[in-house]
C-alpha atoms as a PDB file:
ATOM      1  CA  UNK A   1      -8.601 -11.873  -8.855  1.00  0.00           C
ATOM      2  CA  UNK A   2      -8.936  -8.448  -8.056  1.00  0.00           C
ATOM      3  CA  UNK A   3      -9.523  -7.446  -4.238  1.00  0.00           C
ATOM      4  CA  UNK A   4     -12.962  -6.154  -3.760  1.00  0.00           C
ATOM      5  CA  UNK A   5     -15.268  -4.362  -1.240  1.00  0.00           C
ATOM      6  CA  UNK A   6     -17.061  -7.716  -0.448  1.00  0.00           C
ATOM      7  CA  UNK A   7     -13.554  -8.762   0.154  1.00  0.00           C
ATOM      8  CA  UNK A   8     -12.857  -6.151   3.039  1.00  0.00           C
ATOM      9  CA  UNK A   9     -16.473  -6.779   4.392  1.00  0.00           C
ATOM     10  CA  UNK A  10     -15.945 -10.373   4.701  1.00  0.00           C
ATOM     11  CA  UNK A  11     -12.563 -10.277   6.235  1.00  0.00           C
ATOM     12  CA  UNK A  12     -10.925 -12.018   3.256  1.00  0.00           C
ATOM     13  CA  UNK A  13      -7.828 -10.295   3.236  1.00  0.00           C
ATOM     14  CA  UNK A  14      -7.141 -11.841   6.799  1.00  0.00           C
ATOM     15  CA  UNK A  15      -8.256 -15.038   5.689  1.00  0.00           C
ATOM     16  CA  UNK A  16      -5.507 -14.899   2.663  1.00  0.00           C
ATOM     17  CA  UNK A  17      -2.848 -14.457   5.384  1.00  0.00           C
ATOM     18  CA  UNK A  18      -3.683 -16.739   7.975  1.00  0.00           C
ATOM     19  CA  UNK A  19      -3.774 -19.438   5.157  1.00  0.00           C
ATOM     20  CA  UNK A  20      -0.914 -18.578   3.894  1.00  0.00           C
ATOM     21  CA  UNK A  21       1.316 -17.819   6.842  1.00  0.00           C
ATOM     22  CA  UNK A  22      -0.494 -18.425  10.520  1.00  0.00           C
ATOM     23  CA  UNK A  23      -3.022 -16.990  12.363  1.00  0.00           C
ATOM     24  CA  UNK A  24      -0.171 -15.017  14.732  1.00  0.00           C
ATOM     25  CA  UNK A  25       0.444 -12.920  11.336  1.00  0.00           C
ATOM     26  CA  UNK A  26      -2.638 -11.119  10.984  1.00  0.00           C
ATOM     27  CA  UNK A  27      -3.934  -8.578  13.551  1.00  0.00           C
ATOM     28  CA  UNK A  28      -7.476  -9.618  15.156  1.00  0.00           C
ATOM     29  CA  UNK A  29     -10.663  -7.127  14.530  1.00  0.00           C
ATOM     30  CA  UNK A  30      -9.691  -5.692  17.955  1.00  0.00           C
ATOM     31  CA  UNK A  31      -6.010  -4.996  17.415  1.00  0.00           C
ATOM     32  CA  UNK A  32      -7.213  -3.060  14.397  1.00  0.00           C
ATOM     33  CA  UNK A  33      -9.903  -0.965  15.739  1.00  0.00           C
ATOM     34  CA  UNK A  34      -7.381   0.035  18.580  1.00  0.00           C
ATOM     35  CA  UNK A  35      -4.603   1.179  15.970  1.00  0.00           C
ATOM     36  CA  UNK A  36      -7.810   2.988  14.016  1.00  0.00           C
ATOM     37  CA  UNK A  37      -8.480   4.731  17.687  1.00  0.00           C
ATOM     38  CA  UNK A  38      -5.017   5.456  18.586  1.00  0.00           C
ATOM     39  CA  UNK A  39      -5.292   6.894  14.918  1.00  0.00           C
ATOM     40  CA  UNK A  40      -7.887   8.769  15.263  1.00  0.00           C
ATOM     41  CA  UNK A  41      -6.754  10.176  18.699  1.00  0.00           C
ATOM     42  CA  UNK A  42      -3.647  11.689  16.781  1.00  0.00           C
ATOM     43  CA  UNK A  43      -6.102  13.350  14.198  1.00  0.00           C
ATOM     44  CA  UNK A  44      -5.320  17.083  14.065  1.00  0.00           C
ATOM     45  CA  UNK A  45      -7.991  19.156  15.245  1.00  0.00           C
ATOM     46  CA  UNK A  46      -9.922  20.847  12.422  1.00  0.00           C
ATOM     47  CA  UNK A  47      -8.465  17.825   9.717  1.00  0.00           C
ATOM     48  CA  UNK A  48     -11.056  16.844   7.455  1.00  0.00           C
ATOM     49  CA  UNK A  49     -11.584  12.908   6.375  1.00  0.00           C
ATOM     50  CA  UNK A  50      -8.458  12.806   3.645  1.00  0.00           C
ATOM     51  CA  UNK A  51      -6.354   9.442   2.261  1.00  0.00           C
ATOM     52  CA  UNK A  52      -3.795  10.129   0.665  1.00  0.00           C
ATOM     53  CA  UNK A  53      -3.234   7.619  -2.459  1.00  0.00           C
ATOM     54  CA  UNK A  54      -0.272   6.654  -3.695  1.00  0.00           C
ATOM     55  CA  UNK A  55      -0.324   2.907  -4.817  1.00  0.00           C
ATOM     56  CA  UNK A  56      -3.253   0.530  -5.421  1.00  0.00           C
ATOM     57  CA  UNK A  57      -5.593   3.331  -3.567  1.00  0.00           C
ATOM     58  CA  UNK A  58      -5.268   5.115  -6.723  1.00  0.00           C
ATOM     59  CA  UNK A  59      -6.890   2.638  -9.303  1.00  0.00           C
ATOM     60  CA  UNK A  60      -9.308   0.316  -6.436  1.00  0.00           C
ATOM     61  CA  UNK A  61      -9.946   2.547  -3.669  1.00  0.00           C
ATOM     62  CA  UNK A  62     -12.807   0.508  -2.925  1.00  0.00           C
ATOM     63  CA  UNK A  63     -14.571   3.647  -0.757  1.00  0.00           C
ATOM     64  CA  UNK A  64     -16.617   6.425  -1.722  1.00  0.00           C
ATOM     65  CA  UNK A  65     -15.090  10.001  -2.066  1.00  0.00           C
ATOM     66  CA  UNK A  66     -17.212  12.781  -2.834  1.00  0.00           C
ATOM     67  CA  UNK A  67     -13.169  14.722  -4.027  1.00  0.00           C
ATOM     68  CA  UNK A  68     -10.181  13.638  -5.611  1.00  0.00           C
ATOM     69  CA  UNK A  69      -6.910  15.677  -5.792  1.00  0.00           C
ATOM     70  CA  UNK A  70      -3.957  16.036  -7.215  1.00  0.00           C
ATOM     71  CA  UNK A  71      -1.331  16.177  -4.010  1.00  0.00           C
ATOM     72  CA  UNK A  72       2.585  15.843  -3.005  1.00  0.00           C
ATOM     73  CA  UNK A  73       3.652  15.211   0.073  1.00  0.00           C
ATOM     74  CA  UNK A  74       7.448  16.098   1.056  1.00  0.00           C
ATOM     75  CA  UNK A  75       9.936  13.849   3.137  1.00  0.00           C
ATOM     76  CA  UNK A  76       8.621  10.709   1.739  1.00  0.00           C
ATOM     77  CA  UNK A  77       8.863   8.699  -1.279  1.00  0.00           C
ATOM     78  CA  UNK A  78       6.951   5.918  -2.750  1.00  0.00           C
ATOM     79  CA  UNK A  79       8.912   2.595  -3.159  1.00  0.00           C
ATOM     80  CA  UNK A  80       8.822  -1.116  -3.774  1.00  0.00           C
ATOM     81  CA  UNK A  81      10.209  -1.674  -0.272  1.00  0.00           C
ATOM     82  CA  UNK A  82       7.361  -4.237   1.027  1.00  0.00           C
ATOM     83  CA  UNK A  83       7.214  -7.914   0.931  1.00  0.00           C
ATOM     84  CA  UNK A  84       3.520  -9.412  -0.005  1.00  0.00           C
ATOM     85  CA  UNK A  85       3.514 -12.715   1.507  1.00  0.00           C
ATOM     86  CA  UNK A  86       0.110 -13.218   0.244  1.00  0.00           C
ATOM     87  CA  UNK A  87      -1.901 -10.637  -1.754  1.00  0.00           C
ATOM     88  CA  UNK A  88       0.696 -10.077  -4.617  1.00  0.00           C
ATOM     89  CA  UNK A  89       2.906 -12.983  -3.865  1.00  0.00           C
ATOM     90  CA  UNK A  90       3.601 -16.064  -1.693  1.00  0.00           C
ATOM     91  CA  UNK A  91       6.053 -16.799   1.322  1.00  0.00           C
ATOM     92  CA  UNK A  92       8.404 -18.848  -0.871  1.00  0.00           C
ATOM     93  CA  UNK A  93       8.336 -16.419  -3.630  1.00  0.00           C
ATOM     94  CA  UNK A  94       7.151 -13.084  -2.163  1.00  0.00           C
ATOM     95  CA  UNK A  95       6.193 -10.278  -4.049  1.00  0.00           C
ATOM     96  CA  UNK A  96       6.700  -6.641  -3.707  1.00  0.00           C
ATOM     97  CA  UNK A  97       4.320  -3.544  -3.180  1.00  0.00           C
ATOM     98  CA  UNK A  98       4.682  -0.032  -2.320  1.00  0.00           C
ATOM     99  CA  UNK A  99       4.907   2.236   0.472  1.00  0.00           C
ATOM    100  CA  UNK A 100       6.101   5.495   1.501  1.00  0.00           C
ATOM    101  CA  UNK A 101       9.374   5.477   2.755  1.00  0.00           C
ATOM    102  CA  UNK A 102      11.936   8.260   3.778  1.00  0.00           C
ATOM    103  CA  UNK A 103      13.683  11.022   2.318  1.00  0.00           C
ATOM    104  CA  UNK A 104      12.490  12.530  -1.334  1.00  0.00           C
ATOM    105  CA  UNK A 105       8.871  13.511  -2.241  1.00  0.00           C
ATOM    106  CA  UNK A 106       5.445  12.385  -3.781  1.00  0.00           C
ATOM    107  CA  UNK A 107       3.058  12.759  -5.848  1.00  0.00           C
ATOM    108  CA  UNK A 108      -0.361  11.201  -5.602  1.00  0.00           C
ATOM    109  CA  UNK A 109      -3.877  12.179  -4.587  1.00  0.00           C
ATOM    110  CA  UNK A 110      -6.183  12.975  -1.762  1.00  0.00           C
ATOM    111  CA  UNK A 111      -9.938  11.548  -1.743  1.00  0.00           C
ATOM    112  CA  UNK A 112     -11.843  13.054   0.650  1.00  0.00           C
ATOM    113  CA  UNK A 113     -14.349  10.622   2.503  1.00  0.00           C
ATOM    114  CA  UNK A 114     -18.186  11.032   2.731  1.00  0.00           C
ATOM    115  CA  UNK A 115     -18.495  12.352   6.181  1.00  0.00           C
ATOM    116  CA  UNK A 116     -21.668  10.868   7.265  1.00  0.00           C
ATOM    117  CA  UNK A 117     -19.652   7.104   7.065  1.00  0.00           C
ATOM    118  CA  UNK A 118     -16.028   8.008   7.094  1.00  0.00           C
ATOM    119  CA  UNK A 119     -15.868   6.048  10.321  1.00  0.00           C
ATOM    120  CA  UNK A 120     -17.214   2.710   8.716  1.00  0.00           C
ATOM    121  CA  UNK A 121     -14.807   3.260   5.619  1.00  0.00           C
ATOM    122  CA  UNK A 122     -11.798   3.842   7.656  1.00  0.00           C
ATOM    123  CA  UNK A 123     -12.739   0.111   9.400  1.00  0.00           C
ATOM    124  CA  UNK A 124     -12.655  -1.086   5.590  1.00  0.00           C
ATOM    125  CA  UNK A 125      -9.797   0.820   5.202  1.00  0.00           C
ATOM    126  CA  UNK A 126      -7.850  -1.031   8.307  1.00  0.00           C
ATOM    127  CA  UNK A 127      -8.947  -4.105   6.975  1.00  0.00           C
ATOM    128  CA  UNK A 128      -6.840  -3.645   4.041  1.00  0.00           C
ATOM    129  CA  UNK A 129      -3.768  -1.363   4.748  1.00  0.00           C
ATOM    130  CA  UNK A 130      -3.536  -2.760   8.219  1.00  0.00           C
ATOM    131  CA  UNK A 131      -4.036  -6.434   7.783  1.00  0.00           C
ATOM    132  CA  UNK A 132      -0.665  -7.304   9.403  1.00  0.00           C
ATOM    133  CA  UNK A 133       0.815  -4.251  10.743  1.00  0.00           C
ATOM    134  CA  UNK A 134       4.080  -2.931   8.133  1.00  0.00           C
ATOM    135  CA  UNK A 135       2.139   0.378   8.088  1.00  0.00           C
ATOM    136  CA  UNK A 136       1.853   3.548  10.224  1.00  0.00           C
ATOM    137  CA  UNK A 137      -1.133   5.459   9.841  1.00  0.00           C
ATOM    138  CA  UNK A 138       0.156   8.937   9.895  1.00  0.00           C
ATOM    139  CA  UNK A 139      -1.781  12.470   9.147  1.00  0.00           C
ATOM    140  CA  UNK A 140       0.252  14.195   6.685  1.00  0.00           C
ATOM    141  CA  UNK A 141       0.676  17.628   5.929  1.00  0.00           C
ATOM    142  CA  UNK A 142      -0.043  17.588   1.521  1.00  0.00           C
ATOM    143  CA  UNK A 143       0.129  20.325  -1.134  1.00  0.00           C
ATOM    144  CA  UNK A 144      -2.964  20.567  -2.937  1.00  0.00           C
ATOM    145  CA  UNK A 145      -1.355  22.388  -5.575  1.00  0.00           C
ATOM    146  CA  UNK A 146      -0.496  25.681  -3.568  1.00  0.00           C
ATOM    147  CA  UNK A 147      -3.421  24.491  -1.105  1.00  0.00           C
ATOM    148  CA  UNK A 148      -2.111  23.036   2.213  1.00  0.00           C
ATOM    149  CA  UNK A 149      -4.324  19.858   3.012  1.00  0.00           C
ATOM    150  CA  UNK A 150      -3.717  17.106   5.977  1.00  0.00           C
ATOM    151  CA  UNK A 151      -4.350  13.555   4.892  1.00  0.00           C
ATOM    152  CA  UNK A 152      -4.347  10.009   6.123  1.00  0.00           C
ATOM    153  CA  UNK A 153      -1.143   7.903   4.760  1.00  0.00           C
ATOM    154  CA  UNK A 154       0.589   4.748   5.159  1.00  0.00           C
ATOM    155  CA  UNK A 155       4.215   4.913   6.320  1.00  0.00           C
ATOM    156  CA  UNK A 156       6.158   1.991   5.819  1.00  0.00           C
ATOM    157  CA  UNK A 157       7.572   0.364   9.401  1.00  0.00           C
ATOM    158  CA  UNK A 158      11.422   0.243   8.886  1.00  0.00           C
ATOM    159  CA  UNK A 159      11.261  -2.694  11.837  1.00  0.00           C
ATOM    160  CA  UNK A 160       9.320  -4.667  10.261  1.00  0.00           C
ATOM    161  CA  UNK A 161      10.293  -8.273   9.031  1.00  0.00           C
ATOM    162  CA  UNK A 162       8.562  -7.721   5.215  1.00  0.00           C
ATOM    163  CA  UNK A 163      10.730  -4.228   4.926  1.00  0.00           C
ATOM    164  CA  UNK A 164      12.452  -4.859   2.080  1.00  0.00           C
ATOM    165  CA  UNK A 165      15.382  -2.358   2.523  1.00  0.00           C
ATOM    166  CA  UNK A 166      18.556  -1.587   0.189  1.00  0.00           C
ATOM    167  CA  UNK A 167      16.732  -3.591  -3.456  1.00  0.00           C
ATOM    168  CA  UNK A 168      18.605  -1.937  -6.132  1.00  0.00           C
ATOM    169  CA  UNK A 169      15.878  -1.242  -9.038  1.00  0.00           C
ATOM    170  CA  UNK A 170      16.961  -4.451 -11.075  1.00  0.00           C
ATOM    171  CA  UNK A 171      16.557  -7.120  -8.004  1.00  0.00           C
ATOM    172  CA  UNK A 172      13.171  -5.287  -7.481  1.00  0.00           C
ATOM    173  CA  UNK A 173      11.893  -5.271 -10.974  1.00  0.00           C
ATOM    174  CA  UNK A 174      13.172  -9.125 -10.840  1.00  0.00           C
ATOM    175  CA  UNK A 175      10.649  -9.868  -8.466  1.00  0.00           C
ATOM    176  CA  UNK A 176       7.806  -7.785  -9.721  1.00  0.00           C
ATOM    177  CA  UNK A 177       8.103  -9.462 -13.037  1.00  0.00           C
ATOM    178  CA  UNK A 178       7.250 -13.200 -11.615  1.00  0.00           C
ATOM    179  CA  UNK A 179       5.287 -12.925  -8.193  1.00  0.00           C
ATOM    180  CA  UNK A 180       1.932 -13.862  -7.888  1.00  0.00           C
ATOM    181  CA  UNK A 181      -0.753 -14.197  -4.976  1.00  0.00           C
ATOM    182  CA  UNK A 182      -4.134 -14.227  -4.460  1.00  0.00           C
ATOM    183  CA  UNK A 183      -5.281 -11.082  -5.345  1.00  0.00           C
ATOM    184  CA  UNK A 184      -3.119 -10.796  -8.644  1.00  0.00           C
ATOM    185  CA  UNK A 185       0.798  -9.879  -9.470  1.00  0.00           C
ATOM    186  CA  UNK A 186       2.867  -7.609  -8.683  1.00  0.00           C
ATOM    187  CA  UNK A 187       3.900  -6.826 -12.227  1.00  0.00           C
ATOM    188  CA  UNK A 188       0.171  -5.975 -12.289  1.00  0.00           C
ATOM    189  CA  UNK A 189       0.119  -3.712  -9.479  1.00  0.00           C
ATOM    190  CA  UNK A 190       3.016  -1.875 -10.776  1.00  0.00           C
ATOM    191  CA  UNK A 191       1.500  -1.066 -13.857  1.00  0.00           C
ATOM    192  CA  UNK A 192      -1.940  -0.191 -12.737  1.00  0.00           C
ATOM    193  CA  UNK A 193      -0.525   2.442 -10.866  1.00  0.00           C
ATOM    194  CA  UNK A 194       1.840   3.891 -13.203  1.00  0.00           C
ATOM    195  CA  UNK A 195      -1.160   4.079 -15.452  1.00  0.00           C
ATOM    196  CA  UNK A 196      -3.337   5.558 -13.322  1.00  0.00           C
ATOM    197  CA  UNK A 197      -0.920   8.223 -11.839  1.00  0.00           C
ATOM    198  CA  UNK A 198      -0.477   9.566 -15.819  1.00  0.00           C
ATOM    199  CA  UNK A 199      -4.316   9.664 -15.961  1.00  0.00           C
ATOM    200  CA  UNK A 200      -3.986  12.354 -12.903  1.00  0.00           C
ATOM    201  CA  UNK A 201      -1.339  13.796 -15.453  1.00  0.00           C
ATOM    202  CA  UNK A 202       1.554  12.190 -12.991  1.00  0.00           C
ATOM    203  CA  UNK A 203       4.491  10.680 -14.345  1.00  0.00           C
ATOM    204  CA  UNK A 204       6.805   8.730 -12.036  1.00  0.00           C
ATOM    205  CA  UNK A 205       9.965   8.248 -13.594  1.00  0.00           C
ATOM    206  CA  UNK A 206      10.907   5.648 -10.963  1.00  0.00           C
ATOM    207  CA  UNK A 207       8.016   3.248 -11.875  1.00  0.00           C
ATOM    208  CA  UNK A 208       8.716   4.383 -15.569  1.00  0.00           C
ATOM    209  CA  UNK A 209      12.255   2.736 -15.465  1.00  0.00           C
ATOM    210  CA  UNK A 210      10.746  -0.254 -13.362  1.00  0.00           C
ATOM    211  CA  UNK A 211       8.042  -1.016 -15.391  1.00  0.00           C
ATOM    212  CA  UNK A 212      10.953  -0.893 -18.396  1.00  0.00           C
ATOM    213  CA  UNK A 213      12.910  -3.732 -16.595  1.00  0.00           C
ATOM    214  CA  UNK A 214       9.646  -5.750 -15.731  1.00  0.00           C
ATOM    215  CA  UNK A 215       8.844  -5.979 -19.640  1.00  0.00           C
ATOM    216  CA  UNK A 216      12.198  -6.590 -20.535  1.00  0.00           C
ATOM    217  CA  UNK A 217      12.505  -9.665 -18.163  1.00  0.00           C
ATOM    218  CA  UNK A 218       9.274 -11.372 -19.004  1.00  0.00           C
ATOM    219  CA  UNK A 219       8.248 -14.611 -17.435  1.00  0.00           C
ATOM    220  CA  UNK A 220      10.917 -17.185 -15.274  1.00  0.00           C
ATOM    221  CA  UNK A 221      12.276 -17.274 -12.101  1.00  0.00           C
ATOM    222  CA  UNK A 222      13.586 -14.839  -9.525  1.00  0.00           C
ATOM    223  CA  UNK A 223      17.330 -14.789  -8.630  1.00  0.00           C
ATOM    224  CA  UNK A 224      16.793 -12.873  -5.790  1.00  0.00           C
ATOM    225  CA  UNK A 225      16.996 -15.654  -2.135  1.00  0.00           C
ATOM    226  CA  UNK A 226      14.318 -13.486  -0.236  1.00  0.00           C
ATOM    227  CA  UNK A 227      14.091 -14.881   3.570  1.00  0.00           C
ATOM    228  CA  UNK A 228      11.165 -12.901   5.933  1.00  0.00           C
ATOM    229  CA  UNK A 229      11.949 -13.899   9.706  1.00  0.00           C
ATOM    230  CA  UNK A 230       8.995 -15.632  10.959  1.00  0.00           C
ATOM    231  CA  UNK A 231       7.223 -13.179  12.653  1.00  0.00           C
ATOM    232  CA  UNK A 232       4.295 -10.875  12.332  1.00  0.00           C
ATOM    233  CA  UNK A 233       4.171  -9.368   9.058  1.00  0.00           C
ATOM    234  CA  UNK A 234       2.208  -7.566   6.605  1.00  0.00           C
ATOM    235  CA  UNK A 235       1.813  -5.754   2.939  1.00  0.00           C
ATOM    236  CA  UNK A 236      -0.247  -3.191   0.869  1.00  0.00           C
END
């Protein structure tokens, strides 16, 4: 089952966490619009309504752009470094999704938001990248190739309990190729995006090689002992 709009609008992608974890693991309606307002607050002045995509955003964005870009950003690098507790896997056999993390560069692409109701998309928005918290919302300076742009994107929190830090590719492609969760697998997640990066003419040679090791593993189980401390967490 693919996530969908009606999803977002319904709150289901709480719902999927506090059933499968607690309620203390997913932030409240209010705790989200406050991180959307201290968001917002940060905005640079004369920023337009950018996302920058660089993982499932790219194949189910799930809002309404009225442009899509090619774009790198610099100083961050897009990585299987998250836990999914829920969406792409469960808590005894968590799955993995991506983020931007540290060091390196990407490529991905800007959508730029209706204005009229970028405010009621960015609530959507929350809804889904925010669900539990692993992200920061930060405005990034992008290349639009050779045109400077600044865009919303999801940092990965490096204190946070689901940060998977220091996989070597083969224990992460080892986990891609068997979690599950309630919105589909990781192995499917991984190669969504791979595909739909090389339909923006982007190859990732990362995600090439890890999508390699995920075939060549098929089905069974992982040999990876993942343990999340029991606190608040979140994924992608």
């Amino acid at each position: 089952m693919t996530l969908s709009r009606r999803d977002l609008e319904e709150g289901r992608m709480r719902e999927v966490y506090v059933e499968a974890l607690a309620e203390g693991h997913a932030l409240t309606d209010e705790e989200l619009s406050a991180s959307l307002t201290r968001t917002l607050t940060a905005k640079p002045h004369g920023a337009g309504w950018w996302v920058f995509a660089y993982g499932s955003l790219l194949w189910n964005p799930l809002f309404p752009f009225v442009e899509a870009r090619r774009a790198s950003v610099h100083g961050l690098h897009r990585r299987f470094c998250l836990w999914s507790l829920a969406s792409r896997g469960k808590p005894d056999a968590p799955g993995l999704v991506l983020a931007l993390d540290r060091g390196g560069s990407c490529r991905g692409v800007v959508y730029r938001l209706p204005a009229p109701c970028a405010m009621d998309e960015l609530h959507l928005l929350w809804r889904r990248e925010m669900v539990t918290g692993a992200y920061a919302p930060r405005w990034l300076h992008v290349d639009c190739e050779g045109r400077k742009q600044i865009a919303l994107g999801f940092v990965v929190r490096r204190d946070h309990p689901q940060y998977a830090r220091k996989l070597t590719i083969e224990e992460q492609a080892d986990v891609i190729a068997h979690a599950c969760g309630a919105f589909g697998s990781s192995a499917d997640y991984l190669e969504r995006t791979r595909v739909s990066l090389a339909t923006h003419g982007i190859v990732d040679l990362y995600l090439e090689r890890l999508a390699a090791r995920v075939s060549a593993k098929g089905c069974g189980t992982p040999t990876i002992d993942v343990h999340v401390p029991a606190t608040s967490g979140s994924e992608q």
